[in-house]
Protein backbone atom coordinates (compact mmCIF):
# COMPACT_ATOMS: atom_id res chain seq x y z
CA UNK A 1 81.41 112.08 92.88
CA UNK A 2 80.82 110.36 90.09
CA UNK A 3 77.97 107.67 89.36
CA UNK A 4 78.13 104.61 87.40
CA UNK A 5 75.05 104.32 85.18
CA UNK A 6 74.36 101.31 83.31
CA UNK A 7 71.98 100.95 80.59
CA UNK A 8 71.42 98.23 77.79
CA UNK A 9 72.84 99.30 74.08
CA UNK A 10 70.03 96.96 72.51
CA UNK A 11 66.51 94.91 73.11
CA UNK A 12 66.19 91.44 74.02
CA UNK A 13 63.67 90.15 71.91
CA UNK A 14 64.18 86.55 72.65
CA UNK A 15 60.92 86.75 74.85
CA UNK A 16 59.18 87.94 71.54
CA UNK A 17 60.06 85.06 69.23
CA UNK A 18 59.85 82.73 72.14
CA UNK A 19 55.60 83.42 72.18
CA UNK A 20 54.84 84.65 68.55
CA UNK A 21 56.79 81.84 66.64
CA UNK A 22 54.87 78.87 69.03
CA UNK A 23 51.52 80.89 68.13
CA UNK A 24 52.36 81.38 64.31
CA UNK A 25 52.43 77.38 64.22
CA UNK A 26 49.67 76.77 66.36
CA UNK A 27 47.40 78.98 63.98
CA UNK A 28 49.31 77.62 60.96
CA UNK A 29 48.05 74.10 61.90
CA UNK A 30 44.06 74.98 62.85
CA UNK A 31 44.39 76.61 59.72
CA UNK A 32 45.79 73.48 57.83
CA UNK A 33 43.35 71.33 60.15
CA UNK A 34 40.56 73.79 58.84
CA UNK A 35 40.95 73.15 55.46
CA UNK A 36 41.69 69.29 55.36
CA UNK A 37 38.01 69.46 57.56
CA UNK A 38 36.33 71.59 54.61
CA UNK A 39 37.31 69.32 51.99
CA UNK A 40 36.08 66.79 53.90
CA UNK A 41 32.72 67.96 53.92
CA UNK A 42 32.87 69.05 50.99
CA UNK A 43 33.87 65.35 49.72
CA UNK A 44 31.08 63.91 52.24
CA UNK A 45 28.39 66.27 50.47
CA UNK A 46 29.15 65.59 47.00
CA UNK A 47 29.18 61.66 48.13
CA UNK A 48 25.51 62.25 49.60
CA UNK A 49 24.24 64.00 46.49
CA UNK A 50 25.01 61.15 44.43
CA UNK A 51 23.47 58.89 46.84
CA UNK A 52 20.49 60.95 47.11
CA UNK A 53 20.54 60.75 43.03
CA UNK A 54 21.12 57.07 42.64
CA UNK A 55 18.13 56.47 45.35
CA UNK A 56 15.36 59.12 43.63
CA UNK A 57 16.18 59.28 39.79
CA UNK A 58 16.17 56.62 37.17
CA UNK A 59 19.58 55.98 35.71
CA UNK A 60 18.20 55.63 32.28
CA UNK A 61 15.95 58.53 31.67
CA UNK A 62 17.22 60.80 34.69
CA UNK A 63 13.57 61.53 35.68
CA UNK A 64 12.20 60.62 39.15
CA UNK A 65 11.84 57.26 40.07
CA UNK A 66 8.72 54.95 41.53
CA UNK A 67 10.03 55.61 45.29
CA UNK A 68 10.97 59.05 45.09
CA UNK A 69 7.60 59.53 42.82
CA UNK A 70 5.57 57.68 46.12
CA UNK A 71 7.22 59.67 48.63
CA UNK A 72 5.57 63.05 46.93
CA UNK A 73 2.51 61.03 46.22
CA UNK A 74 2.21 60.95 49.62
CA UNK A 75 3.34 64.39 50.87
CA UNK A 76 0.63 65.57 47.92
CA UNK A 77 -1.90 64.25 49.20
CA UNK A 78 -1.25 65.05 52.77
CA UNK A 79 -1.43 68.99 51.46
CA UNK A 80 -4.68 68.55 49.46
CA UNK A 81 -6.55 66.90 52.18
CA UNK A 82 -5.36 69.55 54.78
CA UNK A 83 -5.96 72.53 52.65
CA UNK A 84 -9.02 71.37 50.53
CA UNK A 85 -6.54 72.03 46.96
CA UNK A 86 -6.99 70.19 43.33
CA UNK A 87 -4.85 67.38 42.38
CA UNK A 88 -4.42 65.45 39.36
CA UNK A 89 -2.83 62.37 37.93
CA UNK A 90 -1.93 61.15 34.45
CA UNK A 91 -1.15 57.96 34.19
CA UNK A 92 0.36 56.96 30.37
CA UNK A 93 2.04 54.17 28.35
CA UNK A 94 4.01 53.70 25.49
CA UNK A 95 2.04 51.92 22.89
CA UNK A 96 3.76 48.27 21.10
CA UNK A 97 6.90 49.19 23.42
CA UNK A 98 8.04 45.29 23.42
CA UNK A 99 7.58 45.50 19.58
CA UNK A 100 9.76 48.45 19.60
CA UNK A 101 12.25 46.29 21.57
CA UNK A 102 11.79 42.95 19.78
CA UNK A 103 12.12 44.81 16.34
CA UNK A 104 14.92 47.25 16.91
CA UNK A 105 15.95 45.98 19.73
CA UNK A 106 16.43 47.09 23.54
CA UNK A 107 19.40 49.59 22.74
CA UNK A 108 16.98 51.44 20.27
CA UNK A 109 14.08 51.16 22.88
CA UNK A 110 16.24 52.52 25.60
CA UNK A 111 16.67 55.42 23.19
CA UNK A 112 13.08 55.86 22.97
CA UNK A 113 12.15 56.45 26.33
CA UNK A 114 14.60 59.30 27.03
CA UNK A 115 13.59 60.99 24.40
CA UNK A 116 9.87 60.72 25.53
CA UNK A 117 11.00 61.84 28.56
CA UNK A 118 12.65 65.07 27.09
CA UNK A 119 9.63 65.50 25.29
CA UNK A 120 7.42 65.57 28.50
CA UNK A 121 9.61 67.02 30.44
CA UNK A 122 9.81 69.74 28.19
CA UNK A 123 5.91 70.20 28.32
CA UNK A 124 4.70 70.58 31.57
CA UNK A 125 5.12 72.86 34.45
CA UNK A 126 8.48 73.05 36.66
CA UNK A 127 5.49 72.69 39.70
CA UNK A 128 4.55 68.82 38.21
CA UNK A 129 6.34 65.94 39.55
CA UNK A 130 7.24 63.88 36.65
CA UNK A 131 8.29 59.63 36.87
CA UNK A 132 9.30 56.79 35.55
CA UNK A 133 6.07 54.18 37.08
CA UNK A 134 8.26 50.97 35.50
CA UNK A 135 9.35 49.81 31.92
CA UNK A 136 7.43 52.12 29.64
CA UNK A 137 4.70 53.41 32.24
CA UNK A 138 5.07 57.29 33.43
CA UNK A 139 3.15 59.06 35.94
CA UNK A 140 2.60 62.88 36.36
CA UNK A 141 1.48 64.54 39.43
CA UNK A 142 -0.39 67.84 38.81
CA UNK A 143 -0.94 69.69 42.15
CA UNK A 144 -3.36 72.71 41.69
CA UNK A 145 -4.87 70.67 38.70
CA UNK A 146 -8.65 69.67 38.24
CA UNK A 147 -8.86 66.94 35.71
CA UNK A 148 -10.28 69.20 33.16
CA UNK A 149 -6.94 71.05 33.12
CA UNK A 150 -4.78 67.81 33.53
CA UNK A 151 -7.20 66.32 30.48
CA UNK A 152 -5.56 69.03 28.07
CA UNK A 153 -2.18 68.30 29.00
CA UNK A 154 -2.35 65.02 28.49
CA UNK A 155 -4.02 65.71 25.23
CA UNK A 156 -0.71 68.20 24.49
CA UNK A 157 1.67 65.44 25.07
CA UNK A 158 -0.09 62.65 23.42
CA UNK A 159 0.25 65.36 20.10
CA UNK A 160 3.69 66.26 20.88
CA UNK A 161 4.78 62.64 21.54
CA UNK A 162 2.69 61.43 17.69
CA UNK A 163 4.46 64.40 16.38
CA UNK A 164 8.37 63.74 17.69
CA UNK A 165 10.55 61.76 15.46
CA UNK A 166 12.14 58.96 17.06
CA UNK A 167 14.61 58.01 14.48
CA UNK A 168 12.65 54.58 13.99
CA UNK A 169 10.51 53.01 11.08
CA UNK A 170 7.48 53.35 13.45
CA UNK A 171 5.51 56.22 14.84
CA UNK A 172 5.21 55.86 18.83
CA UNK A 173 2.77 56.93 20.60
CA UNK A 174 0.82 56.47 23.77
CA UNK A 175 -2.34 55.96 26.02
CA UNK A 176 -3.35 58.09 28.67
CA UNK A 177 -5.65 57.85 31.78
CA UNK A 178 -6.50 61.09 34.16
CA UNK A 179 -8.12 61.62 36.79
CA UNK A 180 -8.66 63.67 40.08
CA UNK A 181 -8.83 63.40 43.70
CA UNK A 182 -12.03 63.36 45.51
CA UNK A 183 -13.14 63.64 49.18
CA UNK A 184 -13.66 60.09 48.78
CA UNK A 185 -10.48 58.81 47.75
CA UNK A 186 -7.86 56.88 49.26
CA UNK A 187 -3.86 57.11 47.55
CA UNK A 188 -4.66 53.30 46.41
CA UNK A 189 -7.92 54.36 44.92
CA UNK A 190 -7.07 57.41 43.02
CA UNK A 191 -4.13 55.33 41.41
CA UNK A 192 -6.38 52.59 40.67
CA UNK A 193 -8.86 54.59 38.78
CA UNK A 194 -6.44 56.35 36.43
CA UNK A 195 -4.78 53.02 35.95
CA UNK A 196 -7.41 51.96 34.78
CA UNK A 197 -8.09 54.54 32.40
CA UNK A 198 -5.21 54.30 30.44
CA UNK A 199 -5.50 50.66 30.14
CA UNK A 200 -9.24 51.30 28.72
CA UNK A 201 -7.38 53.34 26.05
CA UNK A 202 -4.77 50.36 25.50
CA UNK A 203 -7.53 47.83 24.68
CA UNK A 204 -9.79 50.42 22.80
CA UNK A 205 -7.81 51.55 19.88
CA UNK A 206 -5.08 53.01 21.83
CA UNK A 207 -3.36 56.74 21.24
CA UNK A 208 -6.05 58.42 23.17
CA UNK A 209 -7.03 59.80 26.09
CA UNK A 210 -9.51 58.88 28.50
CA UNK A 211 -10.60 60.82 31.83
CA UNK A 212 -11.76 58.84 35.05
């Protein structure tokens, strides 16, 4: 007798493209989804950077600002008190700044202060917090600084700042008050005392420094 046999020449694959193509897509769009997300963070980040930047750093001479400047003030002081450490404060002004502006005019005294900043910024530590106080104040924070220590910086800048050439007919330069922070202190006090050094050295011949 003879038996029929029957048997298939070739593969269905229909099943195949029926699960893999639906998956490809699927993975093609969490990948698309994925990337649109990562840009978005990415776009978001960048966003909160300059925020972060426009709120902490003065447009002008792209050093810290008074509130950022505070805010590690604060944190500084927080440490020292905690851990028993040094920490010092120079407190300095540009010297005839409105005759600087009134002569050469605001443009010229804008000039001015970012330079000064370069110059300062360029000698002290990466560890010192460095700000613009207002108008032609600065303030330096020194942690791990006794005032003896802050005195000679601030003795190194006023040189460096007499010595800098600011493209004007005048030679600027500036008064400096330092001090240090005692058991005793309060954050109000300790600013109050080197404010008030610097503006001893404003009404007594200026260019100096003086240590409180």
């Amino acid at each position: 007798k003879y038996y029929s046999v029957i048997y298939q020449t070739t593969i269905d694959h229909t099943w195949l493209y029926k699960i893999v193509i639906p998956l490809l897509i699927i993975i093609i769009i969490i990948i698309i989804s994925n990337r649109k997300l990562n840009k978005e963070i990415e776009k978001r980040k960048t966003i909160e950077n300059k925020l972060q930047k426009v709120a902490n750093i003065d447009a002008l001479t792209n050093i810290y600002n008074r509130r950022k400047i505070e805010s590690l003030y604060n944190k500084e002081l927080i440490r020292v008190k905690r851990y028993k450490r040094e920490l010092s404060i120079i407190f300095f002004d540009i010297d005839n700044f409105k005759f600087i502006n009134d002569k050469d005019g605001h443009a010229i005294g804008d000039e001015v202060l970012i330079k000064l900043s370069t110059v300062v910024k360029s000698n002290i530590r990466t560890t010192d917090f460095f700000e613009r106080w207002g108008g032609e104040e600065f303030v330096i924070i020194l942690p791990e600084t006794n005032k003896i220590k802050a005195t000679n910086v601030a003795h190194i800048l006023k040189d460096k700042i007499y010595s800098t050439d600011f493209n004007i007919d005048k030679t600027v330069t500036c008064s400096f008050g330092v001090s240090q922070f005692e058991e005793t202190d309060s954050a109000d006090s300790l600013l109050t005392r080197v404010d008030d050094a610097m503006y001893y050295v404003k009404r007594n011949g200026k260019n100096n420094v003086k240590v409180a």
